[in-house]
Protein backbone atom coordinates (compact mmCIF):
# COMPACT_ATOMS: atom_id res chain seq x y z
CA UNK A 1 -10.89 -28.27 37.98
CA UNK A 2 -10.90 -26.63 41.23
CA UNK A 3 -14.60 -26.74 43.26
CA UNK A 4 -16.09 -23.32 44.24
CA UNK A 5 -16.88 -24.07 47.36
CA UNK A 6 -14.70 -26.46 48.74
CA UNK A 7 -11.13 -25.09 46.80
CA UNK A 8 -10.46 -28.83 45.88
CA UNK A 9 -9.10 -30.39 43.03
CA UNK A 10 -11.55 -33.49 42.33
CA UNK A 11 -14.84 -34.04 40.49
CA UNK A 12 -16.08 -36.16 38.27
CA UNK A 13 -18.21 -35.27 35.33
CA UNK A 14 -22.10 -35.82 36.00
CA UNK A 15 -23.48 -34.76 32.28
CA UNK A 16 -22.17 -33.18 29.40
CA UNK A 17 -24.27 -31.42 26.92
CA UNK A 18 -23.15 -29.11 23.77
CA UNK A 19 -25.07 -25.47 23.51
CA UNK A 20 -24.63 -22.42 21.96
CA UNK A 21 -25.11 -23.76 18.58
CA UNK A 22 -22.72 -26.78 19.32
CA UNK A 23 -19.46 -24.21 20.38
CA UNK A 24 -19.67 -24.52 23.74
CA UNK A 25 -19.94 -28.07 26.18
CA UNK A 26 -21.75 -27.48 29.41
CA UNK A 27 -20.52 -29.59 31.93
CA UNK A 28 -21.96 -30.28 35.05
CA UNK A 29 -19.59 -31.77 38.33
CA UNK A 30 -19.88 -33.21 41.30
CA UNK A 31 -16.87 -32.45 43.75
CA UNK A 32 -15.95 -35.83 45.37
CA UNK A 33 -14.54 -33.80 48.33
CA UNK A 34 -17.52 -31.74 49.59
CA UNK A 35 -20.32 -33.79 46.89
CA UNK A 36 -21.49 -30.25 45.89
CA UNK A 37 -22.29 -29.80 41.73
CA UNK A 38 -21.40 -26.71 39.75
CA UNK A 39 -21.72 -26.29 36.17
CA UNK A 40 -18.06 -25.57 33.84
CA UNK A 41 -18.22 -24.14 29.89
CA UNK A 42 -15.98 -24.94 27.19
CA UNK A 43 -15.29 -23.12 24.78
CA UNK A 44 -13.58 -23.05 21.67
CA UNK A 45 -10.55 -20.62 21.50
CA UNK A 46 -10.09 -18.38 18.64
CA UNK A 47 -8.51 -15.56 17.42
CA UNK A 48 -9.43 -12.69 19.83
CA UNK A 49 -12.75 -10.67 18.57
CA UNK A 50 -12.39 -6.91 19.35
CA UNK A 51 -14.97 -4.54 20.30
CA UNK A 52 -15.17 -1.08 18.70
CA UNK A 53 -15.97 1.60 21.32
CA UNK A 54 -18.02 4.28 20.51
CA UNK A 55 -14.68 6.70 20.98
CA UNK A 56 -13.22 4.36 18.50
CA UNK A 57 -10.85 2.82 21.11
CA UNK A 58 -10.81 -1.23 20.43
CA UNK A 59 -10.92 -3.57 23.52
CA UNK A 60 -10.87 -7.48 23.53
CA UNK A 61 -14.87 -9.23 23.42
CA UNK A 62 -16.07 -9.83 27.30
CA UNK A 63 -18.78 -11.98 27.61
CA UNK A 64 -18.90 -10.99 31.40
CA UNK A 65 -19.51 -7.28 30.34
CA UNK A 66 -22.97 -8.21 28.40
CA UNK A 67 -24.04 -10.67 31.54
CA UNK A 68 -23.20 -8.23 34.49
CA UNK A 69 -25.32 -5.69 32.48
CA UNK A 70 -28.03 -7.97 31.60
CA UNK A 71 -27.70 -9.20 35.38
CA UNK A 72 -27.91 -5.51 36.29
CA UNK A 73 -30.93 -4.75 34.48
CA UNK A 74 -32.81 -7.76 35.54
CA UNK A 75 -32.28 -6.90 39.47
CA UNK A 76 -35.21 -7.79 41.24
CA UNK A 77 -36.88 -8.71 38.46
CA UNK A 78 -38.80 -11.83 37.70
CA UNK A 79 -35.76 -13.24 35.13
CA UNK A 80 -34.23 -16.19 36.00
CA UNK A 81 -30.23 -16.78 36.08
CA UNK A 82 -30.90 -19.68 33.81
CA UNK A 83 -32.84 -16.61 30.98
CA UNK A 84 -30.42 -14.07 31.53
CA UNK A 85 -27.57 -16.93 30.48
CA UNK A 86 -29.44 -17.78 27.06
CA UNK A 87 -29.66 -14.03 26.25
CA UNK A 88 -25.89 -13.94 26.88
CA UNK A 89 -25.40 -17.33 24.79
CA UNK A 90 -27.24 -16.29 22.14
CA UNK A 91 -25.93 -13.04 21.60
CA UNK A 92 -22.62 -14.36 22.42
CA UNK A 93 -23.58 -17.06 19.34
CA UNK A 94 -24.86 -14.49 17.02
CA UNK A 95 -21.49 -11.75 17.83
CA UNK A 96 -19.08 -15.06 16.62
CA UNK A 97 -21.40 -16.45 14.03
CA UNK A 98 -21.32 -12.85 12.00
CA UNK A 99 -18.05 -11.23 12.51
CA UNK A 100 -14.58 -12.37 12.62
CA UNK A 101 -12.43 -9.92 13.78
CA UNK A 102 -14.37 -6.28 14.93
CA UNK A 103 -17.95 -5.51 15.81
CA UNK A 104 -18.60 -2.03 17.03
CA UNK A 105 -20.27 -1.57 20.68
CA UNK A 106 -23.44 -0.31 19.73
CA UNK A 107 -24.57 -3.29 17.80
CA UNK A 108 -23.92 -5.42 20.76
CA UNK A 109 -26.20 -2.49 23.02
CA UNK A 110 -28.94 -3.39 20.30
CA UNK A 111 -28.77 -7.16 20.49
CA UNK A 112 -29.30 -6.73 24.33
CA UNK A 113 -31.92 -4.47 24.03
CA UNK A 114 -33.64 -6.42 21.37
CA UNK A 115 -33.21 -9.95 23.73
CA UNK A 116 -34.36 -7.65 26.92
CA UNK A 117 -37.26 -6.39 25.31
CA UNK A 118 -38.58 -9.78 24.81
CA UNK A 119 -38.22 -10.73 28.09
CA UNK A 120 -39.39 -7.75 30.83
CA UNK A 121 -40.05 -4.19 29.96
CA UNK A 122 -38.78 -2.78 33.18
CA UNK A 123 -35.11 -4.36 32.34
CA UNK A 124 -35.38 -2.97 29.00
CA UNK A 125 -35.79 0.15 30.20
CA UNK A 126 -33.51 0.11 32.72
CA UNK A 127 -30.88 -1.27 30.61
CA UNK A 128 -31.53 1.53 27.71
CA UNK A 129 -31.60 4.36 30.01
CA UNK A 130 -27.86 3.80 30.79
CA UNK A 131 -26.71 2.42 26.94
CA UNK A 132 -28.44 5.28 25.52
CA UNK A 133 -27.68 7.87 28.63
CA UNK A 134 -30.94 9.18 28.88
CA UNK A 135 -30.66 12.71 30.26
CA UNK A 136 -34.07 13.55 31.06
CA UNK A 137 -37.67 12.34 31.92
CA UNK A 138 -38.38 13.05 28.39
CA UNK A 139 -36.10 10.45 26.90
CA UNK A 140 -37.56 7.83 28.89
CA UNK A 141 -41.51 8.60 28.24
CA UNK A 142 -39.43 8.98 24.39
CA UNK A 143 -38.59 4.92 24.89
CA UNK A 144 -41.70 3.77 26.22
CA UNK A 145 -44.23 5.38 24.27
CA UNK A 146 -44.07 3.02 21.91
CA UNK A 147 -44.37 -0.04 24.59
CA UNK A 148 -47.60 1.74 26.07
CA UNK A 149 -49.21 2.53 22.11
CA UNK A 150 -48.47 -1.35 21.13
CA UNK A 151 -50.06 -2.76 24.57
CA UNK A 152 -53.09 -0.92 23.92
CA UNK A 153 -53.53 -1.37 20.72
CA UNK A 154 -53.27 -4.77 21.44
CA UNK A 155 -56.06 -4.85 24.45
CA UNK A 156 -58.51 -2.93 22.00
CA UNK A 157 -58.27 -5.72 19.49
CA UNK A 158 -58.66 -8.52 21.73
CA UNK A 159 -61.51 -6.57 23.30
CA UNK A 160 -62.75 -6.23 19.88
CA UNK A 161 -62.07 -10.21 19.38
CA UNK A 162 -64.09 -10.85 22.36
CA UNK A 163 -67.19 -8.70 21.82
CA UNK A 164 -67.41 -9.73 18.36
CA UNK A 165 -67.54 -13.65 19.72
CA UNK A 166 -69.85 -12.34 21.85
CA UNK A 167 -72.22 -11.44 18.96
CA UNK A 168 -71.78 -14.57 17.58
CA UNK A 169 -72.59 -16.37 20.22
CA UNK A 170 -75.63 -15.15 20.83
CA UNK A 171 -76.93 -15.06 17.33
């Protein structure tokens, strides 16, 4: 294995650890040239899983397409590297656990979504403004409606919660 920085060929191996449901060995390596660490994946090789475009063309699975557009969304946004690589694991994870040879494009914009959602707003909308090519204003106040409706429904109850422990507290 070849360091990053220093172009030479020899590490050793510092730690090993399995992840993404035990298919994939993170390795972490210390080159004995420069003494700099970097982190190498294994994976498990299998029979190539296609993507179904939404034109219907078919193009081989890229994990580096979901991270540069999870990476994308997240710019200058408070998501560390280390988060935006479990979203890609796990949707990497979920892809191979559940199909074997296709899965179509737009399920995979969906399991991004879903993951970004969870983590910031703003890359959520950022990333579903260009998967679902918003044309207009409209389609964006169309996406976050339902954010804004849930977060205050939300602050009404807990300000509900609160005054009614209020009550109680004084009676």
């Amino acid at each position: 294995m070849k360091c990053p920085f220093c172009r030479v060929e020899n590490d050793r191996v510092v730690d090993s650890r399995t992840s993404g449901g035990g298919y994939i060995i993170r390795r972490r390596r210390e080159c004995l040239n420069c003494g700099r660490r970097f982190t190498t994946y294994e994976r498990i090789e299998t029979m190539p899983l296609r993507v179904v475009k939404k034109d219907g063309s078919r193009v081989e699975f890229d994990r580096e397409k979901i991270l540069n557009g999870v990476m994308k969304a997240c710019e200058k946004r408070p998501v560390s590297m280390q988060t935006i690589e479990e979203i890609v694991s796990s949707i990497e994870t979920e892809i191979y656990n559940n199909y074997d040879k296709e899965v179509s494009s737009k399920h995979i914009g969906q399991l991004v979504m879903k993951r970004l959602r969870e983590v910031d707003q703003v890359a959520y909308i950022r990333f579903a403004s260009v998967y679902r090519e918003f044309k207009d204003v409209s389609d964006f106040v169309e996406e976050v409606q339902p954010m804004l409706d849930r977060e205050r429904k939300e602050r009404e109850e807990k300000q509900q919660t609160e005054g009614n422990n209020a009550q109680q507290g004084e009676a």
